[in-house]
Structures are given as C-alpha cells and as structure tokens.
PDB file of N, CA and C in Angstrom:
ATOM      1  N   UNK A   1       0.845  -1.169   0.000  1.00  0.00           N
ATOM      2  CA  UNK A   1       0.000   0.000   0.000  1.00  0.00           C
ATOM      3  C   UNK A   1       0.893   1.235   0.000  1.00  0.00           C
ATOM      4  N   UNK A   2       0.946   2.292  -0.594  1.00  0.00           N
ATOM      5  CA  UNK A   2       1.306   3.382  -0.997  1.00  0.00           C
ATOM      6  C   UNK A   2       0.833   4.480   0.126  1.00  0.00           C
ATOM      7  N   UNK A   3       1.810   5.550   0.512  1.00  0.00           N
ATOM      8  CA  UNK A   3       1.358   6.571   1.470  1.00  0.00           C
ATOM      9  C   UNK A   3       0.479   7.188   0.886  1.00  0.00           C
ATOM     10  N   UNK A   4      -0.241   7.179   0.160  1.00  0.00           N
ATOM     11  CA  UNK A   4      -1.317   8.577  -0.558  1.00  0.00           C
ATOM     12  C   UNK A   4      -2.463   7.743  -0.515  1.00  0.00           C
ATOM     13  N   UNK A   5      -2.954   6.170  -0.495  1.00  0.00           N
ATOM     14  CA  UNK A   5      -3.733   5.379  -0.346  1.00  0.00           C
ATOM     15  C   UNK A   5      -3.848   5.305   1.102  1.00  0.00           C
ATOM     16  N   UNK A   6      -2.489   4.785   1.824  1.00  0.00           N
ATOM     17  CA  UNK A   6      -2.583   4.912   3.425  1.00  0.00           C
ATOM     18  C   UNK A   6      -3.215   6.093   4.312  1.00  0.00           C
ATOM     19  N   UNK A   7      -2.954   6.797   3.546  1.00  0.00           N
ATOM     20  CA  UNK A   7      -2.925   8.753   4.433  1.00  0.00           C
ATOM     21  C   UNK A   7      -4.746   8.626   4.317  1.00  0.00           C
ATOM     22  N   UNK A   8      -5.406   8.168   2.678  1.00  0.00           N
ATOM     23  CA  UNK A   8      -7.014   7.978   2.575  1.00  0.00           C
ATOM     24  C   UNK A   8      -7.511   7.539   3.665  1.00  0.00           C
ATOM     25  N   UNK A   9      -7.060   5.943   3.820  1.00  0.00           N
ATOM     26  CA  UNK A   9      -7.447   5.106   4.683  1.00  0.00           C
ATOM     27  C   UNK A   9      -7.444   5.146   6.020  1.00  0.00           C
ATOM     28  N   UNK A  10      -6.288   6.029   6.274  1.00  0.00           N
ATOM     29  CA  UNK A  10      -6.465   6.420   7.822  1.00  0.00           C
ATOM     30  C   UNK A  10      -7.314   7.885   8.354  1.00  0.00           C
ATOM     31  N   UNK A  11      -7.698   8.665   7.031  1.00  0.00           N
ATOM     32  CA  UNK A  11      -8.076   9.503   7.357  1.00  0.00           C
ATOM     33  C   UNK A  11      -9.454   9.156   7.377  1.00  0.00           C
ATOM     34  N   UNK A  12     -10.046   8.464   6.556  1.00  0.00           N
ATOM     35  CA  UNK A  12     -11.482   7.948   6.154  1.00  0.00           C
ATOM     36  C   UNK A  12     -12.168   7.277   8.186  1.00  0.00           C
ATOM     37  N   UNK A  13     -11.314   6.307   8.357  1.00  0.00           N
ATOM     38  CA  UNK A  13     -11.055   5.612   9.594  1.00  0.00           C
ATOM     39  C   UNK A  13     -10.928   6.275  10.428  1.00  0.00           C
ATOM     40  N   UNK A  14     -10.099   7.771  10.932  1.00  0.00           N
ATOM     41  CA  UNK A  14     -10.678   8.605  12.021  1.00  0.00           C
ATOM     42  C   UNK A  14     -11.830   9.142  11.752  1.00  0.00           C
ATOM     43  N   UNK A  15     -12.398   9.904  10.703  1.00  0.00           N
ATOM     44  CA  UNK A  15     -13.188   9.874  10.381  1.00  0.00           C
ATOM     45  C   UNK A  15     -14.839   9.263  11.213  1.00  0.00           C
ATOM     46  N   UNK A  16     -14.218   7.745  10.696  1.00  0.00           N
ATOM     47  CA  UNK A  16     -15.455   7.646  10.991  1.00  0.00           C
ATOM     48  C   UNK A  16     -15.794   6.887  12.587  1.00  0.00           C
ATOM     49  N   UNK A  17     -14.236   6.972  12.998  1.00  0.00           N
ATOM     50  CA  UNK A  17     -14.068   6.367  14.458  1.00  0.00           C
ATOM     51  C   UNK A  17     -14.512   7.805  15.748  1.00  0.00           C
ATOM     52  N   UNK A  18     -14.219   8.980  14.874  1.00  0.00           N
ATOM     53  CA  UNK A  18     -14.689  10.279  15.604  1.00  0.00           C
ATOM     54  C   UNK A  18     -16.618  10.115  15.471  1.00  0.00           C
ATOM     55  N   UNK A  19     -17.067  10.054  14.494  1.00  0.00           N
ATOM     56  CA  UNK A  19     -18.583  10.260  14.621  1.00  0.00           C
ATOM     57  C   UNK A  19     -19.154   8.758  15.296  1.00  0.00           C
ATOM     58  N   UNK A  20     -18.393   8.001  15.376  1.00  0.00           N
ATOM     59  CA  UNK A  20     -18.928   6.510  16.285  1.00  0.00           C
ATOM     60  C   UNK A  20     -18.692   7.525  17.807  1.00  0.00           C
ATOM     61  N   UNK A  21     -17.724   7.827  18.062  1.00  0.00           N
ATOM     62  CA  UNK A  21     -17.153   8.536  19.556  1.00  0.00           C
ATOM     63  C   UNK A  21     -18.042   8.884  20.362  1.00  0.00           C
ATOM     64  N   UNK A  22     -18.382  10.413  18.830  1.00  0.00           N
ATOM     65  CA  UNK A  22     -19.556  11.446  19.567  1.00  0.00           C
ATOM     66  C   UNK A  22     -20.744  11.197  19.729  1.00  0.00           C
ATOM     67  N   UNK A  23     -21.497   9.871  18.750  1.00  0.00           N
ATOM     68  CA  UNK A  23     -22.744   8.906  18.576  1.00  0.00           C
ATOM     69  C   UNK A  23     -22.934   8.415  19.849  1.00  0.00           C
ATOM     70  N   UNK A  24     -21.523   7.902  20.425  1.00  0.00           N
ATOM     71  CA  UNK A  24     -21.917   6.653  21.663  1.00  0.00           C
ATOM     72  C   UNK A  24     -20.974   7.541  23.447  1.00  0.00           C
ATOM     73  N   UNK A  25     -20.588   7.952  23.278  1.00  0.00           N
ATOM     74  CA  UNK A  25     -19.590   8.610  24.496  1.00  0.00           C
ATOM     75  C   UNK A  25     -19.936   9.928  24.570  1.00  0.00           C
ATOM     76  N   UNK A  26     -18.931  10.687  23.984  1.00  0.00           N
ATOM     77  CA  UNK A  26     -19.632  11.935  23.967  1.00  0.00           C
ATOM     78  C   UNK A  26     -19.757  13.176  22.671  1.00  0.00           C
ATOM     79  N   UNK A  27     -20.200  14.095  23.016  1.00  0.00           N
ATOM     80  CA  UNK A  27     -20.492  15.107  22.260  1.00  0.00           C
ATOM     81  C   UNK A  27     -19.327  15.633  21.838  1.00  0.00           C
ATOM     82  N   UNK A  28     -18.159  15.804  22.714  1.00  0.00           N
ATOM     83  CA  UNK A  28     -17.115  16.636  22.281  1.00  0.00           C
ATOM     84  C   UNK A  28     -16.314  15.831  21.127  1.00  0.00           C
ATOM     85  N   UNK A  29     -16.339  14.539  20.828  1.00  0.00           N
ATOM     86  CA  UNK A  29     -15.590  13.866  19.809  1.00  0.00           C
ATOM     87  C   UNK A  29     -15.612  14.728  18.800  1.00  0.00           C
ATOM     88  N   UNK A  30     -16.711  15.423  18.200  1.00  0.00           N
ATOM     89  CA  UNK A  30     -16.964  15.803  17.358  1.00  0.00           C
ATOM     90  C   UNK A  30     -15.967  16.716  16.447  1.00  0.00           C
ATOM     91  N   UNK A  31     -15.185  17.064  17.619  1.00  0.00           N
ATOM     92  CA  UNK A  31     -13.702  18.656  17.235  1.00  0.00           C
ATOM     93  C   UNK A  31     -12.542  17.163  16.502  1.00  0.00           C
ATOM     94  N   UNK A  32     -12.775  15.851  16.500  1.00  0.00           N
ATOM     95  CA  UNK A  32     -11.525  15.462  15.924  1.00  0.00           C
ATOM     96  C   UNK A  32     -12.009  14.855  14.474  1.00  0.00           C
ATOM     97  N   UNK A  33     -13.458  15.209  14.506  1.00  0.00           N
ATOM     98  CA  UNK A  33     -14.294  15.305  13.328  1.00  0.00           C
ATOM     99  C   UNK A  33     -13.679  16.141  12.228  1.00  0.00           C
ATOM    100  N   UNK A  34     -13.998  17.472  12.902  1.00  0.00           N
ATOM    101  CA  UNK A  34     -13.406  18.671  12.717  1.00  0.00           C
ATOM    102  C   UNK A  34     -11.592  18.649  12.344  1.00  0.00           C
ATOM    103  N   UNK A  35     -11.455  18.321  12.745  1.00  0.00           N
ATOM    104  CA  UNK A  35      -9.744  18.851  13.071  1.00  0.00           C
ATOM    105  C   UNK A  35      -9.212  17.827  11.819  1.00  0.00           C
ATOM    106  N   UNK A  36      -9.486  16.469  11.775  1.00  0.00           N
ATOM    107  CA  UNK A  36      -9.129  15.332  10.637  1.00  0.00           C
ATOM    108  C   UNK A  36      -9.341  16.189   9.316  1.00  0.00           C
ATOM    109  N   UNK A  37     -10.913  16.903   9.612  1.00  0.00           N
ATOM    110  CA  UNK A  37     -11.353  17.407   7.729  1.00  0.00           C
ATOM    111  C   UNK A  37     -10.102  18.521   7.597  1.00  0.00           C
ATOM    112  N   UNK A  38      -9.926  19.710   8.617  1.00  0.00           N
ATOM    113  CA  UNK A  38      -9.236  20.693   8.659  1.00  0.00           C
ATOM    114  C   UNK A  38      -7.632  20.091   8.195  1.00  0.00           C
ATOM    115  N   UNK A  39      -7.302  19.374   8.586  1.00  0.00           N
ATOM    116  CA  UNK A  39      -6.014  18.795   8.349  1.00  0.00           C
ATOM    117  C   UNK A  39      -5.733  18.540   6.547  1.00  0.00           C
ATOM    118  N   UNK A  40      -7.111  17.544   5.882  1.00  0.00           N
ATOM    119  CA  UNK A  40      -7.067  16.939   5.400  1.00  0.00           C
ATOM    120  C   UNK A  40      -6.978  18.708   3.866  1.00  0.00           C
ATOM    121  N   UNK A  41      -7.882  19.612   4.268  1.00  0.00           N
ATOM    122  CA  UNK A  41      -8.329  20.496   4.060  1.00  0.00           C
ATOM    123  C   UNK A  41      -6.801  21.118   3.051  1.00  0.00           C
ATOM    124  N   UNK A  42      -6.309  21.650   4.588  1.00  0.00           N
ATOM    125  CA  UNK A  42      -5.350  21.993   4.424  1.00  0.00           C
ATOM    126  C   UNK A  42      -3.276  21.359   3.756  1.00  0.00           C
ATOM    127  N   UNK A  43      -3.843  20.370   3.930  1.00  0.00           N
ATOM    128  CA  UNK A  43      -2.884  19.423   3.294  1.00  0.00           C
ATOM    129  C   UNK A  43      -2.894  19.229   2.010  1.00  0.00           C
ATOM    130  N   UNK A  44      -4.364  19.536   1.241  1.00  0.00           N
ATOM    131  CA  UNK A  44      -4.892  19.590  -0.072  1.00  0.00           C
ATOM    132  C   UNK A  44      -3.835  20.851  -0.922  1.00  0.00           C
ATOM    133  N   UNK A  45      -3.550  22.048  -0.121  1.00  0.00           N
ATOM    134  CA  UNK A  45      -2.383  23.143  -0.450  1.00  0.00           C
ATOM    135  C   UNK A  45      -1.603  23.177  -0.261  1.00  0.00           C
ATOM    136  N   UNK A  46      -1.025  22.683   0.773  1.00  0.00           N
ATOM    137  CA  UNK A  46       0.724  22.449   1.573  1.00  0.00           C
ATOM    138  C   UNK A  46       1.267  21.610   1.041  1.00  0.00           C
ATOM    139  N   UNK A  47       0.674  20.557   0.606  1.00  0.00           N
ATOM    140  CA  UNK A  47       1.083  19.479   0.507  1.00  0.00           C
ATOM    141  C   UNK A  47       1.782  18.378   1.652  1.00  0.00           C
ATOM    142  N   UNK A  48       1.744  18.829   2.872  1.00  0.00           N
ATOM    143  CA  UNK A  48       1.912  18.558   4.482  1.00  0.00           C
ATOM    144  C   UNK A  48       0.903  17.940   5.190  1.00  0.00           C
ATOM    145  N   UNK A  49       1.258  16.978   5.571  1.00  0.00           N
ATOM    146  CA  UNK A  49       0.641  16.076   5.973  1.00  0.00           C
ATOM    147  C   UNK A  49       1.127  15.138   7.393  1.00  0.00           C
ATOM    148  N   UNK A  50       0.796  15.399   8.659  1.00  0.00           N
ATOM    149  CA  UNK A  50       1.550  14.951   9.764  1.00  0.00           C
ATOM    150  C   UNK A  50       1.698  13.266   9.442  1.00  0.00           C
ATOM    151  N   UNK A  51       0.535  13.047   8.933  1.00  0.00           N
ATOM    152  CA  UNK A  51       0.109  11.397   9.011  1.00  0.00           C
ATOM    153  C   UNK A  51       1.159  10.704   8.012  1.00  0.00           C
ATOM    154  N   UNK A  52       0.908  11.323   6.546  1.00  0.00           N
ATOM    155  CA  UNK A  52       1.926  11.024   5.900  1.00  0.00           C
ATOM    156  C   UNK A  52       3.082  10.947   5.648  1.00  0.00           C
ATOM    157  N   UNK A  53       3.832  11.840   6.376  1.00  0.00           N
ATOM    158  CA  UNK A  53       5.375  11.948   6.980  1.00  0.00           C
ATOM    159  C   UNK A  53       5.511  10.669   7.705  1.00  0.00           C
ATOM    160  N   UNK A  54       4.312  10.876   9.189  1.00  0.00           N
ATOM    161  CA  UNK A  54       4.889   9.399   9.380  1.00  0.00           C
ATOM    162  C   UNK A  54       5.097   8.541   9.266  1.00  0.00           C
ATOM    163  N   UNK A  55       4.363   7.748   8.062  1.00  0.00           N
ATOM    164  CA  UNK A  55       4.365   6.915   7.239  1.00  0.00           C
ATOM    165  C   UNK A  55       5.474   6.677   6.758  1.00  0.00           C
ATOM    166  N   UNK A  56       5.929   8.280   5.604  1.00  0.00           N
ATOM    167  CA  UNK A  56       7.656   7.649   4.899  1.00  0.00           C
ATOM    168  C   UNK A  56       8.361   7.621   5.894  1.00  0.00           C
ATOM    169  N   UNK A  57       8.433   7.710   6.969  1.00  0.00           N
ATOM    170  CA  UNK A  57       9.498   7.734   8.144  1.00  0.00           C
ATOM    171  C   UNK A  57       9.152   5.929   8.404  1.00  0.00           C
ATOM    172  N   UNK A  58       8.043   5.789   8.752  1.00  0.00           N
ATOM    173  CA  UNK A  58       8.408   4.445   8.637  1.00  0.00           C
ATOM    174  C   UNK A  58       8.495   3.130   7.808  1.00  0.00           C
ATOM    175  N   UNK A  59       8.625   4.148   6.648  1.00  0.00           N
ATOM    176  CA  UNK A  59       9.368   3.549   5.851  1.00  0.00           C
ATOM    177  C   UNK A  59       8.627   2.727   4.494  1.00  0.00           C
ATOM    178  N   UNK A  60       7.353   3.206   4.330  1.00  0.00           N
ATOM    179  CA  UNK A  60       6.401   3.310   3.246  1.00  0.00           C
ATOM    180  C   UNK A  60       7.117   4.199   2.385  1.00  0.00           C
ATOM    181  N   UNK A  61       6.090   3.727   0.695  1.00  0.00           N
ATOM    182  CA  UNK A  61       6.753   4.473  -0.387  1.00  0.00           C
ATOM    183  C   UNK A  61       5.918   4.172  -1.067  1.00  0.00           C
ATOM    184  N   UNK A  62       5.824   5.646  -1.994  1.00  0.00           N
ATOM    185  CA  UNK A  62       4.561   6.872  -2.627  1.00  0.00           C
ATOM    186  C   UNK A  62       3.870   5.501  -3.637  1.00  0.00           C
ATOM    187  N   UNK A  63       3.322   6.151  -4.390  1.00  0.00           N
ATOM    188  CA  UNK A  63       3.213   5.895  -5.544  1.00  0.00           C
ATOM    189  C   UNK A  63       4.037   5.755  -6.515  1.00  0.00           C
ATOM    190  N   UNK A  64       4.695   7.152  -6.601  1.00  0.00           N
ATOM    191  CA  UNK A  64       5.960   7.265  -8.043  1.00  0.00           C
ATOM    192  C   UNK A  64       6.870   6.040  -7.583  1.00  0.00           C
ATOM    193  N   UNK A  65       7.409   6.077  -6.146  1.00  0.00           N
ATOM    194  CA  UNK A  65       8.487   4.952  -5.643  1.00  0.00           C
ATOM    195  C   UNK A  65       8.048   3.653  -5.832  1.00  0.00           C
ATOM    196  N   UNK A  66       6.390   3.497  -5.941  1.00  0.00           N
ATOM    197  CA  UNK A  66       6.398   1.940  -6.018  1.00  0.00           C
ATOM    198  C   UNK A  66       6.669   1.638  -8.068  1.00  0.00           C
ATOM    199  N   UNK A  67       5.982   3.540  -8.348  1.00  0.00           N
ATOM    200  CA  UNK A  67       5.718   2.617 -10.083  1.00  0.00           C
ATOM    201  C   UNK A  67       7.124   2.568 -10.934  1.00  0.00           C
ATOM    202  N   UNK A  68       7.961   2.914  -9.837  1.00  0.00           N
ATOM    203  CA  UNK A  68       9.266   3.223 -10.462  1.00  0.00           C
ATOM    204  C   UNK A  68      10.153   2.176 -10.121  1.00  0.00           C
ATOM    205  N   UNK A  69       9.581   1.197  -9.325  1.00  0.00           N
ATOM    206  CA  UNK A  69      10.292   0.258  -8.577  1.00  0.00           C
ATOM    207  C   UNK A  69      11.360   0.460  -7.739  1.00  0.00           C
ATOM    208  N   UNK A  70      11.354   1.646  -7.216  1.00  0.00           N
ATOM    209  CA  UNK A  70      12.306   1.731  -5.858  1.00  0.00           C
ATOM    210  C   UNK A  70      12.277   0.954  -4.389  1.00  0.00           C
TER     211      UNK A  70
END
C-alpha cells in the first residue's frame, strides 16, 4: 500500500471512528471530526501532511516509488 492510499485510509477511519465517539460517548468527539477534515483540508495546499510523513518515516513508499520500482 502506498502513502497517498494509506494517508485515505487512515483519514477515512478517524473519520469515521470520531462520529462513532460522539454517537456513543460523547459530544465533544466531534472537534476530531473537525480537526481530521481541517487537516485533510489543508494538506490539499501544503502538501503537508503529519500522518503522511509518518508513514515515509516508517518507511512506506509513494506511488511514483512503487511505479518506479524503488
């Protein structure tokens, strides 16, 4: 799996682990509702991404790296 597929999948997955939160516990989950889209938002221009860094740090690789066979 590729960091730009991974970064989806984990974002999709807080996502939807924040509106289970605020559904069943509490109300305030709702700000990591918030904060995931804001991230995701803003990463759309920066190109910065906390999640995805950590990823190539541990040692995942992009797309171009897999179609390039690195």
């Amino acid at each position: 799996m590729s960091v730009e597929r991974a970064t989806m999948a984990f974002a999709g997955f807080m996502v939807m682990l924040s509106m289970l939160l605020t559904a069943t516990v509490h109300h305030g989950f709702i700000w990591l509702t918030l904060f995931v889209g804001a991230n995701l938002f803003q990463s759309a221009f920066t190109r910065i991404c906390p999640a995805s860094m950590l990823m190539r740090k541990l040692g995942m690789k992009t797309e171009a790296e897999i179609a390039l066979g690195k």
